[in-house]
C-alpha atoms as a PDB file:
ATOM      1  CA  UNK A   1       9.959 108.686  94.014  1.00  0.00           C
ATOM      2  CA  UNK A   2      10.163 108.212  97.881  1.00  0.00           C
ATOM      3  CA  UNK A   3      13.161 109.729  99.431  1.00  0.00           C
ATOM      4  CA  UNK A   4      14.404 106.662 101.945  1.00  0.00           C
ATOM      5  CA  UNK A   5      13.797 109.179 104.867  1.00  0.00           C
ATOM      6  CA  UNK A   6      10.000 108.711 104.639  1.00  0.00           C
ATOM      7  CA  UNK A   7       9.470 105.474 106.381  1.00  0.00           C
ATOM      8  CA  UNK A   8       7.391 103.143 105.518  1.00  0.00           C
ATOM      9  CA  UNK A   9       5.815 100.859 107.626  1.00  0.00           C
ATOM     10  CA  UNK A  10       6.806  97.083 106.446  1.00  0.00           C
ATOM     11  CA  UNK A  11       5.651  93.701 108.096  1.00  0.00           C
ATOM     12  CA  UNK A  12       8.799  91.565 108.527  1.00  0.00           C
ATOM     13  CA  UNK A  13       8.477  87.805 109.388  1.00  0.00           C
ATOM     14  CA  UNK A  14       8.624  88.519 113.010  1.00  0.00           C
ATOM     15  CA  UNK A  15       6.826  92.261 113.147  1.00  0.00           C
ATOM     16  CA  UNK A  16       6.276  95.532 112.090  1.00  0.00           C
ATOM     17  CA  UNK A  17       8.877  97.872 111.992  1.00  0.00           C
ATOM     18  CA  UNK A  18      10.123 100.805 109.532  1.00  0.00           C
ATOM     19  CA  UNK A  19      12.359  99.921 106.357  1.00  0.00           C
ATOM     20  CA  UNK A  20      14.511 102.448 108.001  1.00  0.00           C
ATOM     21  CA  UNK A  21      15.066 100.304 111.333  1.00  0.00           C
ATOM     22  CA  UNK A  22      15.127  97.363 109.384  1.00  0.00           C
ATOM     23  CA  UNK A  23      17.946  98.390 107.281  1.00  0.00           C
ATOM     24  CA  UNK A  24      20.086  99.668 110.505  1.00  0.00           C
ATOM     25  CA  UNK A  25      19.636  96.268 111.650  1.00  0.00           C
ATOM     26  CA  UNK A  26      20.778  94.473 108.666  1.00  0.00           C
ATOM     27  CA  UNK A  27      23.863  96.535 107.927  1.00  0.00           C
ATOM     28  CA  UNK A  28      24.754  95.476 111.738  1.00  0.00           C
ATOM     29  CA  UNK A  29      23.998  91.979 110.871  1.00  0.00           C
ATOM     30  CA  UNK A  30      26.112  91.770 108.114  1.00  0.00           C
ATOM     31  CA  UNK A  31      29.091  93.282 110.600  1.00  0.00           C
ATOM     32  CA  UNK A  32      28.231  90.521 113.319  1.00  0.00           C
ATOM     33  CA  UNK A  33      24.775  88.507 113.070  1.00  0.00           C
ATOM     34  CA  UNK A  34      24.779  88.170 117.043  1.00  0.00           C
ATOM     35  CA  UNK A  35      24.020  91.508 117.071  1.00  0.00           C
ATOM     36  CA  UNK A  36      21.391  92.787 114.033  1.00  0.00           C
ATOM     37  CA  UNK A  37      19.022  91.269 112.187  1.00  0.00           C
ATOM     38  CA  UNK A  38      18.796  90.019 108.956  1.00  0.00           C
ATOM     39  CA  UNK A  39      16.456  91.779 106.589  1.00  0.00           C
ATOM     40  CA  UNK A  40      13.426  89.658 105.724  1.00  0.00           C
ATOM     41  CA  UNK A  41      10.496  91.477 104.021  1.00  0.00           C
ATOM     42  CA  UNK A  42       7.797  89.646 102.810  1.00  0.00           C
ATOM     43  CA  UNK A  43       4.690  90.731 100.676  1.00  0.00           C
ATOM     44  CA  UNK A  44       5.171  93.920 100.766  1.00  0.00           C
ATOM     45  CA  UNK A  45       5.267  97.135  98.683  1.00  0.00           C
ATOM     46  CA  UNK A  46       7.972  99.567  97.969  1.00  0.00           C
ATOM     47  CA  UNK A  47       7.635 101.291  94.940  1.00  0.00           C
ATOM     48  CA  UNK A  48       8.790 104.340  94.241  1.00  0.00           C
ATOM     49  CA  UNK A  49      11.732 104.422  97.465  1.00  0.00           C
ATOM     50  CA  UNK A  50      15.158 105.121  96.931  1.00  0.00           C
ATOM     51  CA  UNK A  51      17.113 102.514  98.071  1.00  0.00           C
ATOM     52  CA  UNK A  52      20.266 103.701  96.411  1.00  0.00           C
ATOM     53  CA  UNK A  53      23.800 102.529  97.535  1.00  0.00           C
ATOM     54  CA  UNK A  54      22.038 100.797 100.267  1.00  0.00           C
ATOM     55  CA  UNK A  55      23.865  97.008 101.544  1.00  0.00           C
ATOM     56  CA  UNK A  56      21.286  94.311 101.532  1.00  0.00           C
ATOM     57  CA  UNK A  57      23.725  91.543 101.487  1.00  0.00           C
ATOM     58  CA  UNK A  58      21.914  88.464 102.717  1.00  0.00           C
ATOM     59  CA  UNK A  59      18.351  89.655 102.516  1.00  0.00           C
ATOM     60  CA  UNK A  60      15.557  87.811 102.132  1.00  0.00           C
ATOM     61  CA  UNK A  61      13.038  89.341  99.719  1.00  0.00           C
ATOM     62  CA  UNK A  62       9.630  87.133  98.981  1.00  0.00           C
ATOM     63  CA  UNK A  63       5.899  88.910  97.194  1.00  0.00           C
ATOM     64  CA  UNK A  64       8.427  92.412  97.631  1.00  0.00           C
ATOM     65  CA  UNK A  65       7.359  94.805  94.753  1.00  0.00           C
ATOM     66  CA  UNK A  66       9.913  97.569  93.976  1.00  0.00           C
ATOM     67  CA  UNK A  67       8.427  99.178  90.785  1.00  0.00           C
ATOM     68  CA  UNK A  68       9.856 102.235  89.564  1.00  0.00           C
ATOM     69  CA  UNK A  69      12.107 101.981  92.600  1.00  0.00           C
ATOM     70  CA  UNK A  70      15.551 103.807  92.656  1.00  0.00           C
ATOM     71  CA  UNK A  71      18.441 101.304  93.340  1.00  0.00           C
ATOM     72  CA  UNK A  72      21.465 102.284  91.864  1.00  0.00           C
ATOM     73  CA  UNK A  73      24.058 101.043  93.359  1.00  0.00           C
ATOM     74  CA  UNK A  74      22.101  98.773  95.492  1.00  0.00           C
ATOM     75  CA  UNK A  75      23.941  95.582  97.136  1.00  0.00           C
ATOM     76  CA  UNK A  76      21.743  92.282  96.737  1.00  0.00           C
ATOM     77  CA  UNK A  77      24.688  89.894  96.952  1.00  0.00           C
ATOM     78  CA  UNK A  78      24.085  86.159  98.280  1.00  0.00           C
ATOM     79  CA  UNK A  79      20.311  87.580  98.440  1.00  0.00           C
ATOM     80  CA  UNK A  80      17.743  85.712  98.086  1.00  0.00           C
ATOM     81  CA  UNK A  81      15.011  87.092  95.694  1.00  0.00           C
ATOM     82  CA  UNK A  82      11.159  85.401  95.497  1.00  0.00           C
ATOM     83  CA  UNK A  83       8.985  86.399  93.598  1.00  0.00           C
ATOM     84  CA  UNK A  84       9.368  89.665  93.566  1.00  0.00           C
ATOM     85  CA  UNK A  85       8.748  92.636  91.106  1.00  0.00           C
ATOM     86  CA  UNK A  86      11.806  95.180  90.262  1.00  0.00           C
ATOM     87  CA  UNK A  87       9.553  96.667  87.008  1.00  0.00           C
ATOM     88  CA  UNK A  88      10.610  99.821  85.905  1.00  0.00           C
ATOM     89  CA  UNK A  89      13.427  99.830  88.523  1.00  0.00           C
ATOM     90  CA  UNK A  90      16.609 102.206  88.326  1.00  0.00           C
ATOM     91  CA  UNK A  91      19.261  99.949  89.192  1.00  0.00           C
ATOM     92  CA  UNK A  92      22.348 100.446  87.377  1.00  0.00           C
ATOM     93  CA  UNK A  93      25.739  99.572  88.813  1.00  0.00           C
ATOM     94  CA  UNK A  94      23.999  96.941  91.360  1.00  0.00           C
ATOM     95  CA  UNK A  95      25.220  93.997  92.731  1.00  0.00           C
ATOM     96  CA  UNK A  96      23.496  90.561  92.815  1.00  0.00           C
ATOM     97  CA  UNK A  97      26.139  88.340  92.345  1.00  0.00           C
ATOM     98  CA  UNK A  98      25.679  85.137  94.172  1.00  0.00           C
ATOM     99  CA  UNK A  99      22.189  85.611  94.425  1.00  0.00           C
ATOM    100  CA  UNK A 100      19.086  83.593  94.286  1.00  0.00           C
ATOM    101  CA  UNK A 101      16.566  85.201  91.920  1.00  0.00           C
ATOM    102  CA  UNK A 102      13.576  82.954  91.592  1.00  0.00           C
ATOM    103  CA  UNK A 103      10.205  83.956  90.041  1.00  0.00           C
ATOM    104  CA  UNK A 104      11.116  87.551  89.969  1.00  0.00           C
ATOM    105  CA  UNK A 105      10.127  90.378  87.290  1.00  0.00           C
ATOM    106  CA  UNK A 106      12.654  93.195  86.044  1.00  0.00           C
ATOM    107  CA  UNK A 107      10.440  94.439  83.092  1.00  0.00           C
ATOM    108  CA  UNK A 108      11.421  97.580  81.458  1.00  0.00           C
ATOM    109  CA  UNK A 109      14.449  97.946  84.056  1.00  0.00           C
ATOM    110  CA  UNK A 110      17.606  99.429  83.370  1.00  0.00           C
ATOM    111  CA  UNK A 111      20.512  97.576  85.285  1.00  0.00           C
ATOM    112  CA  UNK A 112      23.060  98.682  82.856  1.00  0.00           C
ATOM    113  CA  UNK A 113      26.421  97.227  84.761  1.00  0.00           C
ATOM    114  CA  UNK A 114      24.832  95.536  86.988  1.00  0.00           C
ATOM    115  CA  UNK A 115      26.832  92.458  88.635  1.00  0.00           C
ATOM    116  CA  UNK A 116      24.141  89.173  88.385  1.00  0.00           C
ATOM    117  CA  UNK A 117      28.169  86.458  88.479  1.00  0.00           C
ATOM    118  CA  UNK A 118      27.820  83.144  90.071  1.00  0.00           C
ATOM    119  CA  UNK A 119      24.066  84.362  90.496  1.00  0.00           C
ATOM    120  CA  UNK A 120      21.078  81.386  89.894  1.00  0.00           C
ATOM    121  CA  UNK A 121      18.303  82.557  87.414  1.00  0.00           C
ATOM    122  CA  UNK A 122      14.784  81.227  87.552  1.00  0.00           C
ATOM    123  CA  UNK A 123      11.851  81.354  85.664  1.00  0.00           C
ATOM    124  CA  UNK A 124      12.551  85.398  85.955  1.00  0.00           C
ATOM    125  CA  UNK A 125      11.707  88.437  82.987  1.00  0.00           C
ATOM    126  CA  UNK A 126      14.072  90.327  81.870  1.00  0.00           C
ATOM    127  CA  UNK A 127      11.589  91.939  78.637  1.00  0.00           C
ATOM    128  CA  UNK A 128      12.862  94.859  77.515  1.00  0.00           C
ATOM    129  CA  UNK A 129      15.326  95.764  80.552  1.00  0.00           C
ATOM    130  CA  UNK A 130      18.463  97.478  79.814  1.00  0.00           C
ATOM    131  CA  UNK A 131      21.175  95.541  80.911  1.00  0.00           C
ATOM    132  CA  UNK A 132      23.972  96.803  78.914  1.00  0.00           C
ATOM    133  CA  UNK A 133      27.386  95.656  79.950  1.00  0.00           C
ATOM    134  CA  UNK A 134      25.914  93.861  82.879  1.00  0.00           C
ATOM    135  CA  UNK A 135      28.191  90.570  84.303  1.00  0.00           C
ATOM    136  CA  UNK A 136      26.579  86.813  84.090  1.00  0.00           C
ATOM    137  CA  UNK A 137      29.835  85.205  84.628  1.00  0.00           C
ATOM    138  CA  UNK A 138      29.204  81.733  85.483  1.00  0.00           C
ATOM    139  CA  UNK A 139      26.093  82.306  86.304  1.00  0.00           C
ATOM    140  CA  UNK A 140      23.076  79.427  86.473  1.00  0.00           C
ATOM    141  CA  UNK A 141      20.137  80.822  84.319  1.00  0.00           C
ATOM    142  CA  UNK A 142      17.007  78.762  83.380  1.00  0.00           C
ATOM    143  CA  UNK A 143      13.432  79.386  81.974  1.00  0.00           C
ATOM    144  CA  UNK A 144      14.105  83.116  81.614  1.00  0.00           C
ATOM    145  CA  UNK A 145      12.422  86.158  79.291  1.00  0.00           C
ATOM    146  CA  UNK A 146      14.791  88.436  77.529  1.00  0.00           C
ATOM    147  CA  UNK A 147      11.922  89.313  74.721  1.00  0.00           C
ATOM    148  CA  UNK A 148      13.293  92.873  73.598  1.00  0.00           C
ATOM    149  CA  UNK A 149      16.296  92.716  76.354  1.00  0.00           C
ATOM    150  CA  UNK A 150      19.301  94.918  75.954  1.00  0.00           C
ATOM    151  CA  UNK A 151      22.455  92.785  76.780  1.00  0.00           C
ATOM    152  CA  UNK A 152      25.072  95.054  74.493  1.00  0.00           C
ATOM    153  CA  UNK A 153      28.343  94.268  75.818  1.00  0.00           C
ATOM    154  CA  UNK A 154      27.341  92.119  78.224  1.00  0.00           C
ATOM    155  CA  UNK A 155      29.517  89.172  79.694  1.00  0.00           C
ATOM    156  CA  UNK A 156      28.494  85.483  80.165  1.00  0.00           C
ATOM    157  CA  UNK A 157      31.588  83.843  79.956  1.00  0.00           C
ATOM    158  CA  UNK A 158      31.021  80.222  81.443  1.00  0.00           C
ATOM    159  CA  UNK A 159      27.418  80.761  82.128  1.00  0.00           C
ATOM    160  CA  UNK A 160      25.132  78.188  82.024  1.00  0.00           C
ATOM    161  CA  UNK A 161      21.931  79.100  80.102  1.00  0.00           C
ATOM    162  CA  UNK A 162      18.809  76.891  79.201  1.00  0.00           C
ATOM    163  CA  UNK A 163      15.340  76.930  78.134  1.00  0.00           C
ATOM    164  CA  UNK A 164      15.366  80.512  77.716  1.00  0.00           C
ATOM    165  CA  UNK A 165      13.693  83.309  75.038  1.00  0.00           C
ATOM    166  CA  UNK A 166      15.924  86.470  73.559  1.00  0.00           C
ATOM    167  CA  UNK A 167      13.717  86.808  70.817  1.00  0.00           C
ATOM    168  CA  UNK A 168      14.471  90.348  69.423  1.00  0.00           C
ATOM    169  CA  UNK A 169      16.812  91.450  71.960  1.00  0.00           C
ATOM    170  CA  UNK A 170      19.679  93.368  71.126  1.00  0.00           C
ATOM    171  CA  UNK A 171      23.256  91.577  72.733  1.00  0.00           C
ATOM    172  CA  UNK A 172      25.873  93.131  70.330  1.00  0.00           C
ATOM    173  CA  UNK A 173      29.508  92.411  71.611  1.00  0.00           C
ATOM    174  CA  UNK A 174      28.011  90.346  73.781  1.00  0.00           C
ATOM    175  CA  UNK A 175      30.771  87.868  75.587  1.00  0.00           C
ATOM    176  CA  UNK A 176      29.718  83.786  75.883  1.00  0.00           C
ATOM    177  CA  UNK A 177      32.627  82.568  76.149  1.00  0.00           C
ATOM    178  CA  UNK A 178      32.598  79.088  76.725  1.00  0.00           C
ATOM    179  CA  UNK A 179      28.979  78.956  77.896  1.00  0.00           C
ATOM    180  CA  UNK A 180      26.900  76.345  77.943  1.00  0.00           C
ATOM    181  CA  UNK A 181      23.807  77.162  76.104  1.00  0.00           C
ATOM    182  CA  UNK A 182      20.716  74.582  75.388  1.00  0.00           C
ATOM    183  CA  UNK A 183      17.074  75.148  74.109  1.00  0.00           C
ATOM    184  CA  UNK A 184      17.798  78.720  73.843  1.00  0.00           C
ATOM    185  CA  UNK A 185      15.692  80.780  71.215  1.00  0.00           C
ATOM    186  CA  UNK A 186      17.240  83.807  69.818  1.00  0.00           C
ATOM    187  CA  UNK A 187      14.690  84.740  66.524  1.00  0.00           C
ATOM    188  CA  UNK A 188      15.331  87.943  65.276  1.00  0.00           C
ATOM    189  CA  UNK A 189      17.828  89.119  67.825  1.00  0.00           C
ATOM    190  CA  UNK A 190      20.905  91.520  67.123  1.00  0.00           C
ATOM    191  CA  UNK A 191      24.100  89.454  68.169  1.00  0.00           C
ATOM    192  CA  UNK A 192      26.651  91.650  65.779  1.00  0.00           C
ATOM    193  CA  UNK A 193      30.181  91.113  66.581  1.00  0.00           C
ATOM    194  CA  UNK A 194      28.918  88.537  69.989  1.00  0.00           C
ATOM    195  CA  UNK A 195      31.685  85.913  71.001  1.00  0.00           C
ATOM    196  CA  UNK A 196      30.441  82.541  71.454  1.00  0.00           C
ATOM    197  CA  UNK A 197      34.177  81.249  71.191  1.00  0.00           C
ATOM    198  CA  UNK A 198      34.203  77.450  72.761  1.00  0.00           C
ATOM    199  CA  UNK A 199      30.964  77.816  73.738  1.00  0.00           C
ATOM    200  CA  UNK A 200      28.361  75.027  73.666  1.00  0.00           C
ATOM    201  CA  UNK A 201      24.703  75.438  72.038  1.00  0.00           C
ATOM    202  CA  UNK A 202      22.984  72.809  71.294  1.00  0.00           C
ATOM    203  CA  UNK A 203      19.353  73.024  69.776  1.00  0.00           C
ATOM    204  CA  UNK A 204      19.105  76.618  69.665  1.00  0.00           C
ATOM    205  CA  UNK A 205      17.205  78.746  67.327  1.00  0.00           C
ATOM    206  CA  UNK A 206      19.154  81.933  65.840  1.00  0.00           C
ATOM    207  CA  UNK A 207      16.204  82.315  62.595  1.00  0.00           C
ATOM    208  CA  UNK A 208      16.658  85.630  61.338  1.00  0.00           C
ATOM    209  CA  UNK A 209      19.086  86.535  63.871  1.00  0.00           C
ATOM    210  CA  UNK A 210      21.762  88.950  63.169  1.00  0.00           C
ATOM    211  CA  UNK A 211      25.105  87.311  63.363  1.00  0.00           C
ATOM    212  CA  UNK A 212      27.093  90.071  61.317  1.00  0.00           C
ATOM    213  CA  UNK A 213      31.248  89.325  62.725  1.00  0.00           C
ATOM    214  CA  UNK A 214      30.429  87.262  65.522  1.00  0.00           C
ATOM    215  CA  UNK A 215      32.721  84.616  66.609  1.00  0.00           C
ATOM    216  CA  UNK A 216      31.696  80.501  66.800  1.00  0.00           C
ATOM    217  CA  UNK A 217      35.688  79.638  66.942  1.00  0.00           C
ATOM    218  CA  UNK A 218      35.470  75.684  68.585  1.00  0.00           C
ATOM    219  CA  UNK A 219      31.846  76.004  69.309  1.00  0.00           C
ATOM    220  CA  UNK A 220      29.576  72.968  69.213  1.00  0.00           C
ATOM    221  CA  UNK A 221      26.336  74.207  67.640  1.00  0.00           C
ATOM    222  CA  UNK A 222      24.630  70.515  67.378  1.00  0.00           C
ATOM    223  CA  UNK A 223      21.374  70.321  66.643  1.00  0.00           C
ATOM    224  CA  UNK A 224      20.610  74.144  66.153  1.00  0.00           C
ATOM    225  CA  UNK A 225      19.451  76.108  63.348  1.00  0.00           C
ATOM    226  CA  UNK A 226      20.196  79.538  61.719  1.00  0.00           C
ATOM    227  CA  UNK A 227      17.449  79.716  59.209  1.00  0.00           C
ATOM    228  CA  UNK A 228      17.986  82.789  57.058  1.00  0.00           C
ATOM    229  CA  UNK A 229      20.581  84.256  59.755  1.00  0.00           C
ATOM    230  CA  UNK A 230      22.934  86.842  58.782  1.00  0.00           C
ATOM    231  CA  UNK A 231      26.624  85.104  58.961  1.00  0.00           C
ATOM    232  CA  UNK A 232      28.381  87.645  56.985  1.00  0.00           C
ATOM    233  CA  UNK A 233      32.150  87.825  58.207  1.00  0.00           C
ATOM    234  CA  UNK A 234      31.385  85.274  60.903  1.00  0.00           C
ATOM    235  CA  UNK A 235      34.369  83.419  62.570  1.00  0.00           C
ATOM    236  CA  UNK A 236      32.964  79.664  62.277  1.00  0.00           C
ATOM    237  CA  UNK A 237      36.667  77.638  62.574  1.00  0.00           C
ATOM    238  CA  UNK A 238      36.565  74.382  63.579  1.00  0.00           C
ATOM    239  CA  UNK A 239      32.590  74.534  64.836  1.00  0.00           C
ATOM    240  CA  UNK A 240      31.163  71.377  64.967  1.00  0.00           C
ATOM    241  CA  UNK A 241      28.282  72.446  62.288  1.00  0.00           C
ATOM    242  CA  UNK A 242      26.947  68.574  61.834  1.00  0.00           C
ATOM    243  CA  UNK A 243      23.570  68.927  61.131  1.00  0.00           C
ATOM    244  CA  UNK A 244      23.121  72.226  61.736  1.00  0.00           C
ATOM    245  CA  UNK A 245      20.315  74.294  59.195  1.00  0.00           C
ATOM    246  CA  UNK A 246      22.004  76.767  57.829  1.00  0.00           C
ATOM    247  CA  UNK A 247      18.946  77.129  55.127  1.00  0.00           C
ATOM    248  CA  UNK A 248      18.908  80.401  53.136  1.00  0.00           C
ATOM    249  CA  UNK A 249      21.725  81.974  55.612  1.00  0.00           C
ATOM    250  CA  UNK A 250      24.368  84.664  54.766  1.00  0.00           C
ATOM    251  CA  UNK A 251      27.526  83.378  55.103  1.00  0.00           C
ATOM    252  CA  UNK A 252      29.445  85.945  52.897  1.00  0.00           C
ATOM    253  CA  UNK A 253      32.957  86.252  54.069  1.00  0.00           C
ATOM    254  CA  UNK A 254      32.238  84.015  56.871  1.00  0.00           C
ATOM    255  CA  UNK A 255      35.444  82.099  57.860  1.00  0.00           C
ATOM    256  CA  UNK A 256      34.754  78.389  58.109  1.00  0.00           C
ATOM    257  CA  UNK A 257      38.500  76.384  57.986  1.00  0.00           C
ATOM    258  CA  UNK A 258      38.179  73.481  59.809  1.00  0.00           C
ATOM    259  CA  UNK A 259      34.267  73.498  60.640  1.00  0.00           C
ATOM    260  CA  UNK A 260      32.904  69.838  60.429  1.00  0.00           C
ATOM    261  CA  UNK A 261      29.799  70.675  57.943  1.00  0.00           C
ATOM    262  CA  UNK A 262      28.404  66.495  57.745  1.00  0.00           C
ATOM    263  CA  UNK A 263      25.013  66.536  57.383  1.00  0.00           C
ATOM    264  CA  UNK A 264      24.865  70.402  57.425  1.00  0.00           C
ATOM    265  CA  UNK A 265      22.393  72.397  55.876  1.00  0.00           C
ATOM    266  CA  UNK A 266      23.294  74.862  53.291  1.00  0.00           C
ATOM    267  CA  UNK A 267      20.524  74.818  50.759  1.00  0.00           C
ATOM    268  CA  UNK A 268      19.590  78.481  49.799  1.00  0.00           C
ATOM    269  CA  UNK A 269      22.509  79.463  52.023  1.00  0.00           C
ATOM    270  CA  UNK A 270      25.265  82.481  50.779  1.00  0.00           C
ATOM    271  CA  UNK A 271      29.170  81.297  50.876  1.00  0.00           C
ATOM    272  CA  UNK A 272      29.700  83.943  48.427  1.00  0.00           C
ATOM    273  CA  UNK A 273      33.410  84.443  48.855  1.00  0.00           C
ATOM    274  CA  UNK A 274      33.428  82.561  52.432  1.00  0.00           C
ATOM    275  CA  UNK A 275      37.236  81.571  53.565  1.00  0.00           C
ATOM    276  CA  UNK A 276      39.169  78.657  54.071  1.00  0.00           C
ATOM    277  CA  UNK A 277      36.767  75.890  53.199  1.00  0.00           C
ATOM    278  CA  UNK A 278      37.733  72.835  51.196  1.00  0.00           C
ATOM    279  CA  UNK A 279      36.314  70.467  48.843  1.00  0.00           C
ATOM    280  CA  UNK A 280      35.888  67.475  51.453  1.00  0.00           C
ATOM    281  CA  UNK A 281      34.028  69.732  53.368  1.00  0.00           C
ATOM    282  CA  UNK A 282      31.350  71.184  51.598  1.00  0.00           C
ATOM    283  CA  UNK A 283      30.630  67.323  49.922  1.00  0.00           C
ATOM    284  CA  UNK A 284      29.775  66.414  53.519  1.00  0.00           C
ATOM    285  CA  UNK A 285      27.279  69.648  53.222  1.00  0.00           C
ATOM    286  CA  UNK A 286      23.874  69.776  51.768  1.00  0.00           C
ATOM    287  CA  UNK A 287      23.742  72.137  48.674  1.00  0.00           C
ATOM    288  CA  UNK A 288      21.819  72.867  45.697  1.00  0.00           C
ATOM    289  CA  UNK A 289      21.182  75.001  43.024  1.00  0.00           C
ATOM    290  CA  UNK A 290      19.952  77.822  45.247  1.00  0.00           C
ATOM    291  CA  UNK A 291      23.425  77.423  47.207  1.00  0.00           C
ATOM    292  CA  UNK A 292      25.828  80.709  46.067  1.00  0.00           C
ATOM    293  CA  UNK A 293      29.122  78.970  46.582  1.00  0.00           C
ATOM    294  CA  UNK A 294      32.297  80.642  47.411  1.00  0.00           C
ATOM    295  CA  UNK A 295      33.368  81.187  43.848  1.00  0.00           C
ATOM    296  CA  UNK A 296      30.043  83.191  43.163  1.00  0.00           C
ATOM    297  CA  UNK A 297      28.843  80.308  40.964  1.00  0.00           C
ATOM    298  CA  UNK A 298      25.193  78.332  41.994  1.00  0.00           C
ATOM    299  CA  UNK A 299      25.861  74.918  43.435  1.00  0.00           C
ATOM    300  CA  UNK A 300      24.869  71.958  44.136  1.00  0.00           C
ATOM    301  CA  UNK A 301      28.811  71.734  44.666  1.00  0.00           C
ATOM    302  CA  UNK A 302      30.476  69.703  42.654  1.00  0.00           C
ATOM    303  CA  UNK A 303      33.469  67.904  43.833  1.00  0.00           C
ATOM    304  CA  UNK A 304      36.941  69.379  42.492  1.00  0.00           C
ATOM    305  CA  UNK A 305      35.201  72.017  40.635  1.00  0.00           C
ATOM    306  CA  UNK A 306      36.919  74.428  42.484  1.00  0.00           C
ATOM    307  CA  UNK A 307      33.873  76.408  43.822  1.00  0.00           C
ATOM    308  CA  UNK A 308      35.444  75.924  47.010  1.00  0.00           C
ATOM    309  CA  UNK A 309      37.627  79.226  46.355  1.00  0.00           C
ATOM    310  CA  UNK A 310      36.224  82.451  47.254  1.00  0.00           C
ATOM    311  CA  UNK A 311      35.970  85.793  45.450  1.00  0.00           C
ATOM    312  CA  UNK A 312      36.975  89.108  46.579  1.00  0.00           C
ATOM    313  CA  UNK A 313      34.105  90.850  48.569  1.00  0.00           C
END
């Protein structure tokens, strides 16, 4: 890796200069723009440099590569980002809050506590980054790879998420809090213990996803589908289930007082000793004889048979 010391010469939008004099100028134009310049770098290479700690609030980044680049600590607030490539990047602890990250690649990064709040999120890979207790708070993010994507611990509260992939990622503890969520496909990911409390996530695809303790308290899960899911000990009270597949899912323990369940699917599905449901509710559900019903018994359920009341687990 490139120490920052050996300069590279960069073609800005204006002319060539070092990333060293560059930099000088932007930290003075983030103290008073009269004076600096703002950093704009365009289609061009730094891999390997060590840009850690440095302040590139502001910038303007477009065609920049910074593979296997050291950027811990980096500041990239209210930046904008093009089409740019951070593969392979160190980068934990930085900061691109606010920022505008369009077209870009962070493959096989590790941003673990990085900052990305109030940030928009386009067409952009994450595959197989570490991101581990990074911060999405309220953050736009659209038409995005997470294939393989750490995201333990990691906080989206009120972000707004569509058209995205976290096939197989891994976003234990994970907070969504009242996120909006839409066209999302999360097949065979690990979301054990996750909070999606309030949220909002409509046509979404959790198949085989592991849901072990997570929380769906309030959430509106129209239209999506959790096809042989793992449910066990979930909190689903009062989610607005209508519809929802919940074929050949694992809903032992789950908690599920109050859930609206019309039209829901629970054919094949595991309520073996599942809490708080009532008779009303699981006639609005589909069931049949593949159904394990709270009681331990097969279903279809039977009104008043009292299958409705769960066993010890």
């Amino acid at each position: 890796m490139r120490p920052m010391g050996e300069m590279e010469t960069v073609t800005t939008k204006s002319e060539s200069s070092s990333i060293g004099e560059i930099l000088r100028l932007h930290a003075q134009w983030i103290e008073d723009a009269s004076v600096g310049d703002r950093c704009i770098l365009e289609n061009v290479a730094l891999n390997e440099l060590n840009l850690s700690e440095v302040n590139l609030q502001g910038a303007i980044l477009r065609g920049v590569t910074l593979i296997d680049a050291e950027l811990s600590g980096i500041k990239l607030s209210k930046a904008v980002l093009d089409s740019s490539n951070f593969g392979r990047a160190l980068a934990s602890e930085s900061d691109f809050g606010e920022a505008q990250i369009l077209d870009c690649q962070f493959a096989a990064s590790w941003i673990s506590e990085g900052n990305f709040s109030d940030a928009t999120i386009r067409n952009t890979t994450f595959q197989k980054a570490n991101l581990r207790q990074a911060r999405f708070q309220g953050a736009s993010i659209e038409n995005c790879q997470w294939l393989a994507a750490t995201l333990n611990a990691a906080g989206f509260h009120h972000a707004q998420i569509s058209a995205c992939d976290f096939t197989e990622s891994e976003f234990v503890a994970a907070q969504f809090l009242r996120a909006r969520i839409q066209n999302c496909r999360f097949w065979g990911a690990n979301g054990a213990d996750a909070n999606f409390n309030n949220s909002v996530l409509k046509v979404c695809d959790f198949s085989r996803a592991d849901l072990t303790g997570a929380k769906f308290v309030q959430a509106d899960l129209t239209g999506s589908q959790f096809d042989r899911a793992r449910l066990r000990h979930a909190d689903l009270r009062e989610a607005r289930l209508g519809g929802v597949i919940l074929g050949r899912a694992e809903l032992a323990g789950a908690r599920m007082g109050g859930a609206v369940l019309f039209a829901a699917d629970l054919r094949g599905a595991d309520l073996t000793g599942a809490r708080e449901l009532t008779w009303q509710q699981l006639l609005q559900a589909r069931t049949d004889s593949t159904t394990i019903l709270p009681n331990g018994t097969q279903g279809p359920y039977k009104r008043r048979s009292g299958a409705e009341r769960p066993i010890p687990i």
